[in-house]
PDB file of N, CA and C in Angstrom:
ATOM      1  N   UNK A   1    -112.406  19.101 194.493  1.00  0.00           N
ATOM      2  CA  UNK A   1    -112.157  20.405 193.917  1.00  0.00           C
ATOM      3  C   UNK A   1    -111.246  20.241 192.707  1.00  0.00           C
ATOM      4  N   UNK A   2    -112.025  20.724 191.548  1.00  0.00           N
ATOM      5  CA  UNK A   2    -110.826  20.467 190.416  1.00  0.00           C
ATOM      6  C   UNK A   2    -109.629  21.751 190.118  1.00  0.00           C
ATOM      7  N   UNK A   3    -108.622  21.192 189.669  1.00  0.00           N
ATOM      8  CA  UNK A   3    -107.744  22.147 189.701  1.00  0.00           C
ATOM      9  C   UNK A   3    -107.477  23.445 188.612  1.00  0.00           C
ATOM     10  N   UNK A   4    -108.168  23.507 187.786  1.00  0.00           N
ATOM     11  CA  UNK A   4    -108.887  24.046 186.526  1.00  0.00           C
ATOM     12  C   UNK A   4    -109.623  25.343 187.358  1.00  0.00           C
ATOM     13  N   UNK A   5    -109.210  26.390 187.490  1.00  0.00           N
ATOM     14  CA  UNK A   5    -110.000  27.553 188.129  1.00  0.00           C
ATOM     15  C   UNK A   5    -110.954  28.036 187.328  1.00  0.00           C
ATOM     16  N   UNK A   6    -112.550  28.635 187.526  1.00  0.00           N
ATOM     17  CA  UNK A   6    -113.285  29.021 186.419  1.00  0.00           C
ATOM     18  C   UNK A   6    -113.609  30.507 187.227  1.00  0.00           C
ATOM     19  N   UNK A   7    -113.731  31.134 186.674  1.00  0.00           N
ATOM     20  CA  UNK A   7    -114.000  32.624 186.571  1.00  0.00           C
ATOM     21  C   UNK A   7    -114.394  32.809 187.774  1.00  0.00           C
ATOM     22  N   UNK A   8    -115.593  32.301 188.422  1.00  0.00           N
ATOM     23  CA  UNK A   8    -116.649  32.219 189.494  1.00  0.00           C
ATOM     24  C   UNK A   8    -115.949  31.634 190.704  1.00  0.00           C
ATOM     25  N   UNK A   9    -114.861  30.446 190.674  1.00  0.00           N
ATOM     26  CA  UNK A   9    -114.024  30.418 191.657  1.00  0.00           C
ATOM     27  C   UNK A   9    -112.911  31.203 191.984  1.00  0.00           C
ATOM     28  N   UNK A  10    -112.394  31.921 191.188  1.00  0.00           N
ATOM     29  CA  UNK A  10    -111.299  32.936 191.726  1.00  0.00           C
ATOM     30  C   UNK A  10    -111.172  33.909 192.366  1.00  0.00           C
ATOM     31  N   UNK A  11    -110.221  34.081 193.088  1.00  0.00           N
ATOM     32  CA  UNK A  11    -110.305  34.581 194.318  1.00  0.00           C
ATOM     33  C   UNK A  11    -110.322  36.389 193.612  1.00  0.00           C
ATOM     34  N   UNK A  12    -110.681  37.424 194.726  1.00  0.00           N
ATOM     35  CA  UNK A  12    -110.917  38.984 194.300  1.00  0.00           C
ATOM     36  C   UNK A  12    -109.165  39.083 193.608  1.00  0.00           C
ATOM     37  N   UNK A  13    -108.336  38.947 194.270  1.00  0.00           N
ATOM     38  CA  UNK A  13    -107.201  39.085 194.028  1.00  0.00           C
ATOM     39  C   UNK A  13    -106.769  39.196 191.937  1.00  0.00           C
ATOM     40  N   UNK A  14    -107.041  37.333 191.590  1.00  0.00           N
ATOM     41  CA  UNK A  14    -107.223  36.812 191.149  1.00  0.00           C
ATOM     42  C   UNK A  14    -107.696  37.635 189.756  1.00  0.00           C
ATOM     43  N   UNK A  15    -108.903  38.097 189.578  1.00  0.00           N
ATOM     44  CA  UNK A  15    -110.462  38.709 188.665  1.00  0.00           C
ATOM     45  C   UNK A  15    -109.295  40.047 188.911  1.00  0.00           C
ATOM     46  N   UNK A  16    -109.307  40.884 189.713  1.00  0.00           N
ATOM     47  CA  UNK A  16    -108.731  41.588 189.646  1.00  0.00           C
ATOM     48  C   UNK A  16    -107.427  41.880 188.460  1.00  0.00           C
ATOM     49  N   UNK A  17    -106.584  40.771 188.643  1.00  0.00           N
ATOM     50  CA  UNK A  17    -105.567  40.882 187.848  1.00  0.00           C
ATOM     51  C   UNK A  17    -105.663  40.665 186.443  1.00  0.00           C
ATOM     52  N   UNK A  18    -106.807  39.669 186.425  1.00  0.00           N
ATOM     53  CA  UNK A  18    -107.328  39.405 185.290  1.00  0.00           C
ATOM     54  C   UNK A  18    -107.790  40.374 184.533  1.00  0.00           C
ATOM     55  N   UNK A  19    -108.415  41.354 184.725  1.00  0.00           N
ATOM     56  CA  UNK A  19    -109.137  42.381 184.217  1.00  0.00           C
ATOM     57  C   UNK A  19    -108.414  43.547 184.153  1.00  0.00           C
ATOM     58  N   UNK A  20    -107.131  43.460 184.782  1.00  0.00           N
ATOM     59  CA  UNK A  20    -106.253  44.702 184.622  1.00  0.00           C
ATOM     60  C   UNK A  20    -105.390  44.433 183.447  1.00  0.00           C
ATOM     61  N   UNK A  21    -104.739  43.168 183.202  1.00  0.00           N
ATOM     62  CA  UNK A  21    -103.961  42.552 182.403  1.00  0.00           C
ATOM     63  C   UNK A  21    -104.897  42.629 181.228  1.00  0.00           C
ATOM     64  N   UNK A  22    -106.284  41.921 181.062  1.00  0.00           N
ATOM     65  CA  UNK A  22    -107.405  42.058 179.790  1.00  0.00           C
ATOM     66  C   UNK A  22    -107.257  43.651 179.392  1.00  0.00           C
ATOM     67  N   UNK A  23    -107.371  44.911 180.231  1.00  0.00           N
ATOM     68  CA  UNK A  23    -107.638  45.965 179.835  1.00  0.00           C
ATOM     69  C   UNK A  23    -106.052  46.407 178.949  1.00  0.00           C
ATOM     70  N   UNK A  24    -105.018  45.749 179.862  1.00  0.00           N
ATOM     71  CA  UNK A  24    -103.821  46.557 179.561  1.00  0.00           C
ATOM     72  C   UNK A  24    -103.418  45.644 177.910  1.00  0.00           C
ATOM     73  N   UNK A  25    -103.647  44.581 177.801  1.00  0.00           N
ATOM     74  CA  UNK A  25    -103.671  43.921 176.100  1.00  0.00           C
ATOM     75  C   UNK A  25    -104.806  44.840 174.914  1.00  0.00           C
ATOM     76  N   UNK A  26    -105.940  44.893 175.497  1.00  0.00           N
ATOM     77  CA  UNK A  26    -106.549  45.606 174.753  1.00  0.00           C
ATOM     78  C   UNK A  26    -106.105  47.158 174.985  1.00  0.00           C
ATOM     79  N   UNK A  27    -105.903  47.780 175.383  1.00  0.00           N
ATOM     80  CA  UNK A  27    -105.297  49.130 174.970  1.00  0.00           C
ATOM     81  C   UNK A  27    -103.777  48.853 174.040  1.00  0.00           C
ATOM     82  N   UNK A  28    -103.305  48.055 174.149  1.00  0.00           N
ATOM     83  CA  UNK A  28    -102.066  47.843 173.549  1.00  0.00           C
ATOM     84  C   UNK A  28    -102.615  47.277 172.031  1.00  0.00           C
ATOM     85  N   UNK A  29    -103.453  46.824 172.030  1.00  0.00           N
ATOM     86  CA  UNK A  29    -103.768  46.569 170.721  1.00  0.00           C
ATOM     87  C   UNK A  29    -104.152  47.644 169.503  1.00  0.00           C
ATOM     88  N   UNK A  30    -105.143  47.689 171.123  1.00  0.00           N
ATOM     89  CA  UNK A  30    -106.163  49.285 170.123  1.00  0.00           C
ATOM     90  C   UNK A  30    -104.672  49.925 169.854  1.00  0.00           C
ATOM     91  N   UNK A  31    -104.122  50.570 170.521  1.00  0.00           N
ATOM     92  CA  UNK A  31    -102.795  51.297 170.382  1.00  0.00           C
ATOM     93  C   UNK A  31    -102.203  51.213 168.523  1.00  0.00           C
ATOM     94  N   UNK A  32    -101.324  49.705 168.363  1.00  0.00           N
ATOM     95  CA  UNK A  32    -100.932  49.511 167.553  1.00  0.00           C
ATOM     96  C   UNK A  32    -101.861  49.034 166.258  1.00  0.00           C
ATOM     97  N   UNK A  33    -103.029  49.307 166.522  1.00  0.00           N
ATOM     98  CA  UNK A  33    -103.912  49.112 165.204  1.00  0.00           C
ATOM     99  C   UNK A  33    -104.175  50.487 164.984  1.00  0.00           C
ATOM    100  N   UNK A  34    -104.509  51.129 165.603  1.00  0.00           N
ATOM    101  CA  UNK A  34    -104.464  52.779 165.336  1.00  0.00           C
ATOM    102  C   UNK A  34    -103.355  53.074 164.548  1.00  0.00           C
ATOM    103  N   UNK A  35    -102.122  52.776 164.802  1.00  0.00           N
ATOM    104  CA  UNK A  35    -100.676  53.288 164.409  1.00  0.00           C
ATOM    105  C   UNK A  35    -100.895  52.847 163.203  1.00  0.00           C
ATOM    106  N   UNK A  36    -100.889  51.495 162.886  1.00  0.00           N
ATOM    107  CA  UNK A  36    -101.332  51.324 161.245  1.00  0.00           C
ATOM    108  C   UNK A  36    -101.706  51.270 160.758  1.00  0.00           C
ATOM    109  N   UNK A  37    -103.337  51.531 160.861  1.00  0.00           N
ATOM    110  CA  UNK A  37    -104.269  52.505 160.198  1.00  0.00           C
ATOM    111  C   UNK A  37    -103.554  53.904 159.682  1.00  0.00           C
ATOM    112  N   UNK A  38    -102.997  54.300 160.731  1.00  0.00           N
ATOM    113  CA  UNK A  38    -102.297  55.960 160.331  1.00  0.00           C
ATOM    114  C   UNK A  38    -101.442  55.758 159.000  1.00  0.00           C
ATOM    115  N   UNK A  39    -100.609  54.532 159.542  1.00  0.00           N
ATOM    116  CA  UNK A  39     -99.697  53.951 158.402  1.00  0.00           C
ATOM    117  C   UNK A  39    -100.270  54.036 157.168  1.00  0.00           C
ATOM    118  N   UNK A  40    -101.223  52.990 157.055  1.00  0.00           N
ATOM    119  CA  UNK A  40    -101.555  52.983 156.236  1.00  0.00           C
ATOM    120  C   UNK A  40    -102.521  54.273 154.850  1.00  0.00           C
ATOM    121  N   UNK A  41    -103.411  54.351 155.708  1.00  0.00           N
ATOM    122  CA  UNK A  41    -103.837  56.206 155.506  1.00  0.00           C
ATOM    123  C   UNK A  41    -102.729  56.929 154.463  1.00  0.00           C
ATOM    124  N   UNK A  42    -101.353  57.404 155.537  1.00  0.00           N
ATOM    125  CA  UNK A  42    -100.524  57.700 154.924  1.00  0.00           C
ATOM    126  C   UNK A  42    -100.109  57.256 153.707  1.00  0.00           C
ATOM    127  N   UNK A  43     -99.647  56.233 153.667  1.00  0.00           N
ATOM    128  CA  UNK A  43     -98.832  55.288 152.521  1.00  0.00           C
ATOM    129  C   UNK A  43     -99.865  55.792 151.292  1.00  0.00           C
ATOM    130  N   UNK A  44    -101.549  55.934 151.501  1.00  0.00           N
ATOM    131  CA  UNK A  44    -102.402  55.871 149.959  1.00  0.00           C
ATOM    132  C   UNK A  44    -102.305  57.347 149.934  1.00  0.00           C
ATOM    133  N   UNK A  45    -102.708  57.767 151.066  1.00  0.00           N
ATOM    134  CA  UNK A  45    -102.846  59.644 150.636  1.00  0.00           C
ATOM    135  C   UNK A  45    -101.262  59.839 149.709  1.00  0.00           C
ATOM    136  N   UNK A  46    -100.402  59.705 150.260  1.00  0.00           N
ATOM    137  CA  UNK A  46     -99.116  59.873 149.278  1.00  0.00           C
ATOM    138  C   UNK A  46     -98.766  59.518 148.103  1.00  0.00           C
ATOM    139  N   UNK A  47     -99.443  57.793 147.802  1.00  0.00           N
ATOM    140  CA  UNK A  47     -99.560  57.554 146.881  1.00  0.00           C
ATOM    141  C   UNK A  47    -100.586  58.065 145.587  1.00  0.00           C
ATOM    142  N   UNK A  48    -101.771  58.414 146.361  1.00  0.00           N
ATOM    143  CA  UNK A  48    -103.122  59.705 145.822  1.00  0.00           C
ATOM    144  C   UNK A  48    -102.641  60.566 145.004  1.00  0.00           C
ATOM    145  N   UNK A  49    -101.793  61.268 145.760  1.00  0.00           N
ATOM    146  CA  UNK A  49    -101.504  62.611 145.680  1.00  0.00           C
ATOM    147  C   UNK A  49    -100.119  62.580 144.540  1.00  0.00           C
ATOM    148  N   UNK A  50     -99.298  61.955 144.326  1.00  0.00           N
ATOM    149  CA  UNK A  50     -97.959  61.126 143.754  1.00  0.00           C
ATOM    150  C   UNK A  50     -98.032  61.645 142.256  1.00  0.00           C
ATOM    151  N   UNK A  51     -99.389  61.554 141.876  1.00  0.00           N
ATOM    152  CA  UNK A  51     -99.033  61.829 140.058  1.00  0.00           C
ATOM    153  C   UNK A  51     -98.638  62.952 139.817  1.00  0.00           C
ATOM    154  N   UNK A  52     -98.265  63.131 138.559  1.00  0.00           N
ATOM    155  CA  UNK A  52     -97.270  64.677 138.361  1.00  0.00           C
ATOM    156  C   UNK A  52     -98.468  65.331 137.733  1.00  0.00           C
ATOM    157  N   UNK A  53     -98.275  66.696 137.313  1.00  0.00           N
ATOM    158  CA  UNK A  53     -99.754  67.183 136.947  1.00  0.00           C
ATOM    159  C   UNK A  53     -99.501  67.086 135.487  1.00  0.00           C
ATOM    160  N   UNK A  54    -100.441  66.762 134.695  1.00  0.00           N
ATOM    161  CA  UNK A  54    -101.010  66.852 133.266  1.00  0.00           C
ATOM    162  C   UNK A  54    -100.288  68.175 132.446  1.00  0.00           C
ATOM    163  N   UNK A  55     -99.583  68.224 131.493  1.00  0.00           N
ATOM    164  CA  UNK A  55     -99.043  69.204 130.861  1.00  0.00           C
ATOM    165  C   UNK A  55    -100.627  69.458 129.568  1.00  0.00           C
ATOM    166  N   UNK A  56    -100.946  70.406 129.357  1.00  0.00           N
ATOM    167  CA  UNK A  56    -101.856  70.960 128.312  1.00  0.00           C
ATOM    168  C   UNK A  56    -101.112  70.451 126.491  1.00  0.00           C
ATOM    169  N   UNK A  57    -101.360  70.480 125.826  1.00  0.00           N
ATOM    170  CA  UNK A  57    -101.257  70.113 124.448  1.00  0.00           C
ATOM    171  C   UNK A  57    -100.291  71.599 123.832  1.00  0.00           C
ATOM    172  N   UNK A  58     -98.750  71.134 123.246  1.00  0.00           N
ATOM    173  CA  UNK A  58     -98.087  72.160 122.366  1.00  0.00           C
ATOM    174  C   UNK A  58     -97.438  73.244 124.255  1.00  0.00           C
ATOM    175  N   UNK A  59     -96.622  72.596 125.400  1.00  0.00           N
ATOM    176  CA  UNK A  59     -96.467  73.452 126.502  1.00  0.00           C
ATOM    177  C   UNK A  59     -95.029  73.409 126.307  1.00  0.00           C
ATOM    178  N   UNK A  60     -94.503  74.130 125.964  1.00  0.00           N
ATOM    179  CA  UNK A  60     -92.488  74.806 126.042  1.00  0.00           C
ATOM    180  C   UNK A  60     -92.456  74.986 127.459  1.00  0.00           C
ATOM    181  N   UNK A  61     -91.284  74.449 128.203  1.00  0.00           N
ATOM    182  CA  UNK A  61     -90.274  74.459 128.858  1.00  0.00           C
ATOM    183  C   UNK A  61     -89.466  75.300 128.803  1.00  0.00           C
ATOM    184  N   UNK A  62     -89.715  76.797 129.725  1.00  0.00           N
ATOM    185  CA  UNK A  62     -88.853  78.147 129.699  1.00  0.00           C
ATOM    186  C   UNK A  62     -87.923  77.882 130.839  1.00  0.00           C
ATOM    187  N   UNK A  63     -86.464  77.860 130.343  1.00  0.00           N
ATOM    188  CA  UNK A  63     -85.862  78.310 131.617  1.00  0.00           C
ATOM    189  C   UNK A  63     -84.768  79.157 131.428  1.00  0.00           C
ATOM    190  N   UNK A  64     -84.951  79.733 132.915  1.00  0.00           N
ATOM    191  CA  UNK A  64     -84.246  80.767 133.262  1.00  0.00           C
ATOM    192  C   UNK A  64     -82.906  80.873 133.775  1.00  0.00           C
ATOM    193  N   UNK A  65     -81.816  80.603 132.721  1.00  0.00           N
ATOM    194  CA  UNK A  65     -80.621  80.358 133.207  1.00  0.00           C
ATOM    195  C   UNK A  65     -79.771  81.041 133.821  1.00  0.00           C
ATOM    196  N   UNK A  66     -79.113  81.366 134.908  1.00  0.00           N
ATOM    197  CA  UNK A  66     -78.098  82.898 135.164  1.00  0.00           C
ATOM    198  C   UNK A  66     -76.554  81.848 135.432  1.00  0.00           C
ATOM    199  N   UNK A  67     -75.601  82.614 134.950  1.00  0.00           N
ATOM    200  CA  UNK A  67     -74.176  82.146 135.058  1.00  0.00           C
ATOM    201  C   UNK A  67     -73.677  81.688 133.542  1.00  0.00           C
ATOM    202  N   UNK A  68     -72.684  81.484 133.721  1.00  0.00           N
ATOM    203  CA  UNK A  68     -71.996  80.498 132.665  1.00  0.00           C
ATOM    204  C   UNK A  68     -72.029  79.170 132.673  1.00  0.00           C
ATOM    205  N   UNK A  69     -72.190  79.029 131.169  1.00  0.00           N
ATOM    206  CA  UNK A  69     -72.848  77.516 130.635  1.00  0.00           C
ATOM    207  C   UNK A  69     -71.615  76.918 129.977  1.00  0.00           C
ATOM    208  N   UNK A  70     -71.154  76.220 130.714  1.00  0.00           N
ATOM    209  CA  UNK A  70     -70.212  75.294 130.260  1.00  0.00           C
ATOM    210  C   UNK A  70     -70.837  73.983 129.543  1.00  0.00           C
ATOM    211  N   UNK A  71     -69.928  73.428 128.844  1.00  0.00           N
ATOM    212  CA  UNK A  71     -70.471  71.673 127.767  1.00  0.00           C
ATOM    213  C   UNK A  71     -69.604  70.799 129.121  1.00  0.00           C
ATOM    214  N   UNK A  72     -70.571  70.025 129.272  1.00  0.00           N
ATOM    215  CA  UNK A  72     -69.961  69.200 130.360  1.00  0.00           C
ATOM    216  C   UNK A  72     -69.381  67.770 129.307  1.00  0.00           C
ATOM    217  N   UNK A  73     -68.077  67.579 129.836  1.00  0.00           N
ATOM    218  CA  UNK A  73     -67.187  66.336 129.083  1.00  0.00           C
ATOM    219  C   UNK A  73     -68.660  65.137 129.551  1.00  0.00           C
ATOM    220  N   UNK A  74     -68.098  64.311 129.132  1.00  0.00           N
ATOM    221  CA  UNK A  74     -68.675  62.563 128.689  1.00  0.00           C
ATOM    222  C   UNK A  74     -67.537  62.008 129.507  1.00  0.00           C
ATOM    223  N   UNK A  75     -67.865  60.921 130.315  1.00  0.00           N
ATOM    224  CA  UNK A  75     -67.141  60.009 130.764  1.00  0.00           C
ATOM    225  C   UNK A  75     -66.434  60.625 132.222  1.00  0.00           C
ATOM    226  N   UNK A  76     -65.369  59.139 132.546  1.00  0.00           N
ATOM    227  CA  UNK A  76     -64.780  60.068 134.214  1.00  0.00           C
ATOM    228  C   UNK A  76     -63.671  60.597 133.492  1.00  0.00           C
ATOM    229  N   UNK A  77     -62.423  60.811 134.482  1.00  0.00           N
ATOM    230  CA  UNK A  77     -61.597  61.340 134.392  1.00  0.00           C
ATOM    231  C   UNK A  77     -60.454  60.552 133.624  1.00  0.00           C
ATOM    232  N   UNK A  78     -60.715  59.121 134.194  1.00  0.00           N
ATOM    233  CA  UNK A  78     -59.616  57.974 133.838  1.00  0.00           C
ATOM    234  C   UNK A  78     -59.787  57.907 132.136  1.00  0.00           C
ATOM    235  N   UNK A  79     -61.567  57.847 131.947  1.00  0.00           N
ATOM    236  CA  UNK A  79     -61.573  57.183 130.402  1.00  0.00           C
ATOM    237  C   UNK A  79     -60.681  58.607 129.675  1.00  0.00           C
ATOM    238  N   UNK A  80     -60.664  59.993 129.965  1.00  0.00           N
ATOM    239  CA  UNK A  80     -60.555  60.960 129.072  1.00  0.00           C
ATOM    240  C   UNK A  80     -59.022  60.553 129.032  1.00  0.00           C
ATOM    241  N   UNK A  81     -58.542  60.128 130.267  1.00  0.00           N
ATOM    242  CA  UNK A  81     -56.711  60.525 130.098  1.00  0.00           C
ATOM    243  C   UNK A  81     -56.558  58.922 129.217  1.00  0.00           C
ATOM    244  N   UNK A  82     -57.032  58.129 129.359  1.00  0.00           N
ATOM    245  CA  UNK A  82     -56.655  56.890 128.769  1.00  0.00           C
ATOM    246  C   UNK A  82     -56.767  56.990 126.925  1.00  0.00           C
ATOM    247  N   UNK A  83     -57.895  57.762 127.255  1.00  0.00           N
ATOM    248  CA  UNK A  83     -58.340  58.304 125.346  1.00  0.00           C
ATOM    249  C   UNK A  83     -57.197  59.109 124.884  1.00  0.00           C
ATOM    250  N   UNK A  84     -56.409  59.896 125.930  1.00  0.00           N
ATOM    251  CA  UNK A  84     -55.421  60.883 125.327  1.00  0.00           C
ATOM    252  C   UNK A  84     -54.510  60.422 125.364  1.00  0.00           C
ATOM    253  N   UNK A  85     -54.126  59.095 125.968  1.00  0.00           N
ATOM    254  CA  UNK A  85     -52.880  58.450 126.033  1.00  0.00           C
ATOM    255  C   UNK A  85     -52.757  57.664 124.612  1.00  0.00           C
ATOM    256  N   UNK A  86     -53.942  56.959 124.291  1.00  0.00           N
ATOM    257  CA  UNK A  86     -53.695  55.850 123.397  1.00  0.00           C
ATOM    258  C   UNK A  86     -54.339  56.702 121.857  1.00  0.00           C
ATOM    259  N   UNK A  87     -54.033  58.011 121.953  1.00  0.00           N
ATOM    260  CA  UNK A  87     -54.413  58.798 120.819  1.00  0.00           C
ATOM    261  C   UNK A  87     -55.324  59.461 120.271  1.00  0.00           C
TER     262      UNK A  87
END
């Protein structure tokens, strides 16, 4: 009797486990190939969809400002006091 088991010698026990373990890898596969398919799907539809839309020829930029419009300074805080220190 060789010690090498083949399909046809194993015991019910045996086939049994075999075929529960085969089913439970392949659902785990199918599983995570599904997931990145989705992944992937996703990633192009977003990327698809991503361009900005086409502006028409001669299009102004209206906006609608409410409040007070202040001139915002240049620089941080340090460069302005260092500029007022050294003149």
């Amino acid at each position: 009797m060789s010690s090498d088991a083949s399909p046809a010698r194993r015991g019910f026990f045996s086939r049994w486990l075999h075929r529960l373990w085969w089913l439970l890898d392949s659902g785990r596969r199918l599983v995570f190939n599904l997931i990145f398919l989705a992944i992937v799907v996703a990633l192009v539809a977003s990327w698809w969809r991503s361009a900005p839309p086409r502006l028409q020829d001669k299009t102004a930029l209206v906006l609608a400002l409410k409040g007070r419009i202040v001139e915002q300074r240049s620089g941080s805080l340090r460069d302005r006091l260092t500029g007022q220190a050294q003149g």
